[in-house]
N, C-alpha and C. Protein backbone atom coordinates (compact mmCIF):
# COMPACT_ATOMS: atom_id res chain seq x y z
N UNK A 1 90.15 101.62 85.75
CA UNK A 1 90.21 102.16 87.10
C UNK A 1 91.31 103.21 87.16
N UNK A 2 91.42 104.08 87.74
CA UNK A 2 92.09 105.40 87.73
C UNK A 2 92.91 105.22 88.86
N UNK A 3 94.17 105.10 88.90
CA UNK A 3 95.17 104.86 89.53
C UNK A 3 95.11 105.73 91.13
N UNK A 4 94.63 106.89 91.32
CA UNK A 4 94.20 107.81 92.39
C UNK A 4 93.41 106.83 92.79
N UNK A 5 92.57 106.03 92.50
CA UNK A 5 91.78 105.35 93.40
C UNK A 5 92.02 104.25 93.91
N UNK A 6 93.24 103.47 93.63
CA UNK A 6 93.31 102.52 93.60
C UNK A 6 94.24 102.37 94.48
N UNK A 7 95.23 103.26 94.72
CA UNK A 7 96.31 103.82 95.30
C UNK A 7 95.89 104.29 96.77
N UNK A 8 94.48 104.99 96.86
CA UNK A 8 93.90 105.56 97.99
C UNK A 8 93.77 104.26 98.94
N UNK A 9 93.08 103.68 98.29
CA UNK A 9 92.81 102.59 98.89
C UNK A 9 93.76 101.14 99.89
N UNK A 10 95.22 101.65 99.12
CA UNK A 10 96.16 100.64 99.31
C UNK A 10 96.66 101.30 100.59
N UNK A 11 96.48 102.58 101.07
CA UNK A 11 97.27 103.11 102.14
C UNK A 11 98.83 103.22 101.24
N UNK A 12 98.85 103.80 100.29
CA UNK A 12 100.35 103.69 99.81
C UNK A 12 101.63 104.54 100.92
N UNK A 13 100.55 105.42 101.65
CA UNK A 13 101.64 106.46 102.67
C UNK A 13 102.06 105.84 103.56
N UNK A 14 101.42 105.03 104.36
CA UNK A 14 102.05 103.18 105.27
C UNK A 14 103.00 102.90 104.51
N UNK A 15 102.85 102.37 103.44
CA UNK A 15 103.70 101.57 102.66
C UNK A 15 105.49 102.45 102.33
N UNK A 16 104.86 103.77 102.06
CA UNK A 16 106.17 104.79 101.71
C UNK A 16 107.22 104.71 102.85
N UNK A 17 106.48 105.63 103.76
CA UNK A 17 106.92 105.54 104.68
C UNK A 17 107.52 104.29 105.72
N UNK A 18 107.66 103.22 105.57
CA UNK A 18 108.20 101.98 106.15
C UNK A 18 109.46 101.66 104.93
N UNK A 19 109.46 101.82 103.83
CA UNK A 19 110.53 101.94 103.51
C UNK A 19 111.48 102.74 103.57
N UNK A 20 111.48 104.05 103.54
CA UNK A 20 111.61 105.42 103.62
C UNK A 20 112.60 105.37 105.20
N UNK A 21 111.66 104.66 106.26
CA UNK A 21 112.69 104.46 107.30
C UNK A 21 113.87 103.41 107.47
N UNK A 22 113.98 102.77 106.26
CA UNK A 22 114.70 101.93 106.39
C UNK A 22 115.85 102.00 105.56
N UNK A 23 116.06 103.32 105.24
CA UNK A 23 117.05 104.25 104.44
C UNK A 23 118.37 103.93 105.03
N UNK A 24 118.29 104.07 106.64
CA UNK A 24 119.50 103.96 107.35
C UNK A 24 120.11 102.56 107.82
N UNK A 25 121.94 102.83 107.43
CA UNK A 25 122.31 101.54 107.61
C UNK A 25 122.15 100.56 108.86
N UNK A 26 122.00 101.36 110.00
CA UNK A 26 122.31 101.05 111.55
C UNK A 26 120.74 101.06 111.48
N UNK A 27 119.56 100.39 111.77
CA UNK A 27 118.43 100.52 112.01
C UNK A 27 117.72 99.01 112.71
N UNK A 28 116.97 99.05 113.46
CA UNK A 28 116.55 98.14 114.53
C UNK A 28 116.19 96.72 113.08
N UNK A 29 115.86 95.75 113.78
CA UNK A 29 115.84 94.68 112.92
C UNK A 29 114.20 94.89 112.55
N UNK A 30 113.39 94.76 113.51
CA UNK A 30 111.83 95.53 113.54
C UNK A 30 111.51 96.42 112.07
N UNK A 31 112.51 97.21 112.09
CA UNK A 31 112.36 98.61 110.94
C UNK A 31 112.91 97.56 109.56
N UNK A 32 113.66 96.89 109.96
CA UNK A 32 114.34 96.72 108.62
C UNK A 32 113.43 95.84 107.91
N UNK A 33 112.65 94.65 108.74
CA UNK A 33 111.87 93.33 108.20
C UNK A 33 110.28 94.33 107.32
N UNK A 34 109.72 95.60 108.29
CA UNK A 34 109.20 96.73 107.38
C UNK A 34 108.89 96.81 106.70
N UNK A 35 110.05 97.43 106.52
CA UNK A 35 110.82 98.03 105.22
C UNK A 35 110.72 96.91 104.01
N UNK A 36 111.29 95.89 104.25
CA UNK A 36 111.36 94.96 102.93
C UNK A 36 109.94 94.56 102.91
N UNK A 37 108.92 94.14 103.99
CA UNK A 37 107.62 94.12 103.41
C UNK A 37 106.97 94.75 103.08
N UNK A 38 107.31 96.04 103.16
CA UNK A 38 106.45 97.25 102.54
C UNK A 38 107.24 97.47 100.69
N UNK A 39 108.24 97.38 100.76
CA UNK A 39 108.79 97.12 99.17
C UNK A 39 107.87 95.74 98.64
N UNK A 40 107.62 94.64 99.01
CA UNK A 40 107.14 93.91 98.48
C UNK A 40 105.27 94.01 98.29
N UNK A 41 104.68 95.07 99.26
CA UNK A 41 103.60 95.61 99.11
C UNK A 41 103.61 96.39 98.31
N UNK A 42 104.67 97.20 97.90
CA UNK A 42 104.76 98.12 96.74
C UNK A 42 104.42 97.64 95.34
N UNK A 43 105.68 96.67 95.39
CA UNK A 43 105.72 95.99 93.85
C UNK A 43 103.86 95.11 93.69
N UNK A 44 103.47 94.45 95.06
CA UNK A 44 101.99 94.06 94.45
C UNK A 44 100.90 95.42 94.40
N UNK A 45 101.56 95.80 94.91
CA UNK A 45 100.53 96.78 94.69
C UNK A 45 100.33 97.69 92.78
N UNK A 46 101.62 97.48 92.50
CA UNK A 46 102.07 98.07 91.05
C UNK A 46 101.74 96.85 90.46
N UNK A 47 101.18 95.63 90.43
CA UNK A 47 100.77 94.68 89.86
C UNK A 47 99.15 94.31 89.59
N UNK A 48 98.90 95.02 90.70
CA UNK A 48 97.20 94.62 90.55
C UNK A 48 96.70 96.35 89.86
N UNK A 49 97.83 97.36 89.57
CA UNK A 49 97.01 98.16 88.88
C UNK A 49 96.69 98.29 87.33
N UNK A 50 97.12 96.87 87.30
CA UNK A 50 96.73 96.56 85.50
C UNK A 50 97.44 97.42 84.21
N UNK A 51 98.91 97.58 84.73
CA UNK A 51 99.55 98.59 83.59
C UNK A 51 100.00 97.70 82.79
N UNK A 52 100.37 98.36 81.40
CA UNK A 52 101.24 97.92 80.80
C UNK A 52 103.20 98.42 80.69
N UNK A 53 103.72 96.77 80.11
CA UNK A 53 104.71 96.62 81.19
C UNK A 53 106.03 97.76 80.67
N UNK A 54 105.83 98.96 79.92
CA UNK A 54 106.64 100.17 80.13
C UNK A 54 106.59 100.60 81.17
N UNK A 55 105.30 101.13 81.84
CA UNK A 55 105.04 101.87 83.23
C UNK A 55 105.14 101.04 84.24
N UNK A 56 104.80 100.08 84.37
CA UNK A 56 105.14 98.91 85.62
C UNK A 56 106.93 98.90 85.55
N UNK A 57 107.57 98.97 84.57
CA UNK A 57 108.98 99.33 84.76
C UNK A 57 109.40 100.69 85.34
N UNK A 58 109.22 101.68 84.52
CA UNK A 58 109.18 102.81 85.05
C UNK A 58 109.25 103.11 86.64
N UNK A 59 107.88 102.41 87.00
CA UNK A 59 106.97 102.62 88.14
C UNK A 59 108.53 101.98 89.52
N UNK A 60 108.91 100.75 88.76
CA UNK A 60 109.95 100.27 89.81
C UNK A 60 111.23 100.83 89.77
N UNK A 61 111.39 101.61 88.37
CA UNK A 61 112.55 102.23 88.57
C UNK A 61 112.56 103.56 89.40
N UNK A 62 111.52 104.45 89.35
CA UNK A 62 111.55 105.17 90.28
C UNK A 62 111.24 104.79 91.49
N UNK A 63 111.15 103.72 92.12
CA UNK A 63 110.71 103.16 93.45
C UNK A 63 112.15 102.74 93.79
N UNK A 64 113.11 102.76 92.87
CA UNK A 64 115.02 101.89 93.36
C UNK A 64 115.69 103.33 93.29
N UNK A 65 114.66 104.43 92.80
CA UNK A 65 115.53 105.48 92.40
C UNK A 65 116.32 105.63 91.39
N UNK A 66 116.39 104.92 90.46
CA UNK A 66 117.17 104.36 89.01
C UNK A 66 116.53 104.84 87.89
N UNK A 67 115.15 105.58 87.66
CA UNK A 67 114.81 106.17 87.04
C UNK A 67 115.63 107.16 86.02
N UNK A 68 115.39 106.83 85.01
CA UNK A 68 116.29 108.24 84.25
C UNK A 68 115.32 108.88 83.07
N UNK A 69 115.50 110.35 82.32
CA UNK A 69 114.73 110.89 81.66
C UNK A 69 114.46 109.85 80.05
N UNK A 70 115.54 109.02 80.14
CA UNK A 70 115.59 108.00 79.20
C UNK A 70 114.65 106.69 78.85
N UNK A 71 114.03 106.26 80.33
CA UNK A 71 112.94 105.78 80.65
C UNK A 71 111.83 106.35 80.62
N UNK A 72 111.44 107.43 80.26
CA UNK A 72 110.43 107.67 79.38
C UNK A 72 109.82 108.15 78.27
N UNK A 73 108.67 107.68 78.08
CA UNK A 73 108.62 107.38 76.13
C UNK A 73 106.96 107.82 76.32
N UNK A 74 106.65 107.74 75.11
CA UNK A 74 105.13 108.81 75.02
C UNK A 74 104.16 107.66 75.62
N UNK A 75 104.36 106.98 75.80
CA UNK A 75 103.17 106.42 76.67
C UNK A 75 103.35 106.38 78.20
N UNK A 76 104.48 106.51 78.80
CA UNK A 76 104.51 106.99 79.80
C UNK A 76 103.91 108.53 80.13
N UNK A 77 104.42 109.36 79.60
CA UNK A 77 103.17 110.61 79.65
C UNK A 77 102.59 111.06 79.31
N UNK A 78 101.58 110.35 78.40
CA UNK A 78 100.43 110.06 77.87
C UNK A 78 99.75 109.43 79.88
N UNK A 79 100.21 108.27 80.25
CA UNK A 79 99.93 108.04 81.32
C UNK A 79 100.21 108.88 82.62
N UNK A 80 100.86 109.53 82.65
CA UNK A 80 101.10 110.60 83.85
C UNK A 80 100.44 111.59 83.45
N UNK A 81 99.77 112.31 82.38
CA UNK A 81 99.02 112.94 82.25
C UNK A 81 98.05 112.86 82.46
N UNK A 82 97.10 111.50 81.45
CA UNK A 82 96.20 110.88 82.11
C UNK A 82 95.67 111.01 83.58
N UNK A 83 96.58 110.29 84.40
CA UNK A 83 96.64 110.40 85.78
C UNK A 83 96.63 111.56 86.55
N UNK A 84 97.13 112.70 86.05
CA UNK A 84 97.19 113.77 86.62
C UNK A 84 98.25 113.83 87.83
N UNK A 85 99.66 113.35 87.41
CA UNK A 85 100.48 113.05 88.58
C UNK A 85 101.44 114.03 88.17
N UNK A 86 101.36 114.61 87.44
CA UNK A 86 102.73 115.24 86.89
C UNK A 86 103.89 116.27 88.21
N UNK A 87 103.15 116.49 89.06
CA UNK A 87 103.71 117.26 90.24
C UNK A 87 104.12 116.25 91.34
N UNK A 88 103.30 114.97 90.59
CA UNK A 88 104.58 113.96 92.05
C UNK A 88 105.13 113.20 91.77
N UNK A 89 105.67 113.45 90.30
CA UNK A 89 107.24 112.73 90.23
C UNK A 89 108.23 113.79 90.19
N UNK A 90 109.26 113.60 90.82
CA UNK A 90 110.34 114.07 90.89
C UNK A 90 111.34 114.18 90.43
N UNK A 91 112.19 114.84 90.02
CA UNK A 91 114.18 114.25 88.98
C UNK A 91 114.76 115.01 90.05
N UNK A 92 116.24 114.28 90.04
CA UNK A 92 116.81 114.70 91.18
C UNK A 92 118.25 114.78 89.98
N UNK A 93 119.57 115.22 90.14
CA UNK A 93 120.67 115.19 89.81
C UNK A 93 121.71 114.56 90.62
């Protein structure tokens, strides 16, 4: 199954976005409970897409933001190629 589809399906932009608002320290209790269930929709959601467990790491390290160019190895983009994601991951400094 091709990760674009599987992903479509999950509403992953719900999911982004509810964590995404819960960035800030001062935030209603509403936003914050969210937020942590939408991280925990994340991680199942990175579980039922049947990776193997380099990219399921990967996958959570860029989800903590902890990602580094060091964490990846030719089967990681072998798989982002695959996928055709290469324009939506990001490196930041």
């Amino acid at each position: 199954m091709r990760l674009s589809k599987s992903i479509v399906g999950a509403n992953v932009n719900v999911i982004i976005t509810r964590i995404v608002a819960g960035k800030e320290w001062d935030i209603d209790q509403a936003i914050r409970k969210r937020m942590f269930e939408s991280i925990d929709e994340a991680i199942d959601l990175i579980n039922k897409l049947d990776l193997n467990d380099n990219i399921v790491l990967f996958l959570r390290k860029l989800m903590n933001h902890s990602a580094s160019i060091a964490d990846i190895d030719d089967t990681i983009i072998e798989w982002i190629k695959k996928e055709k994601i290469e324009n939506r991951i990001k490196l930041s400094f």
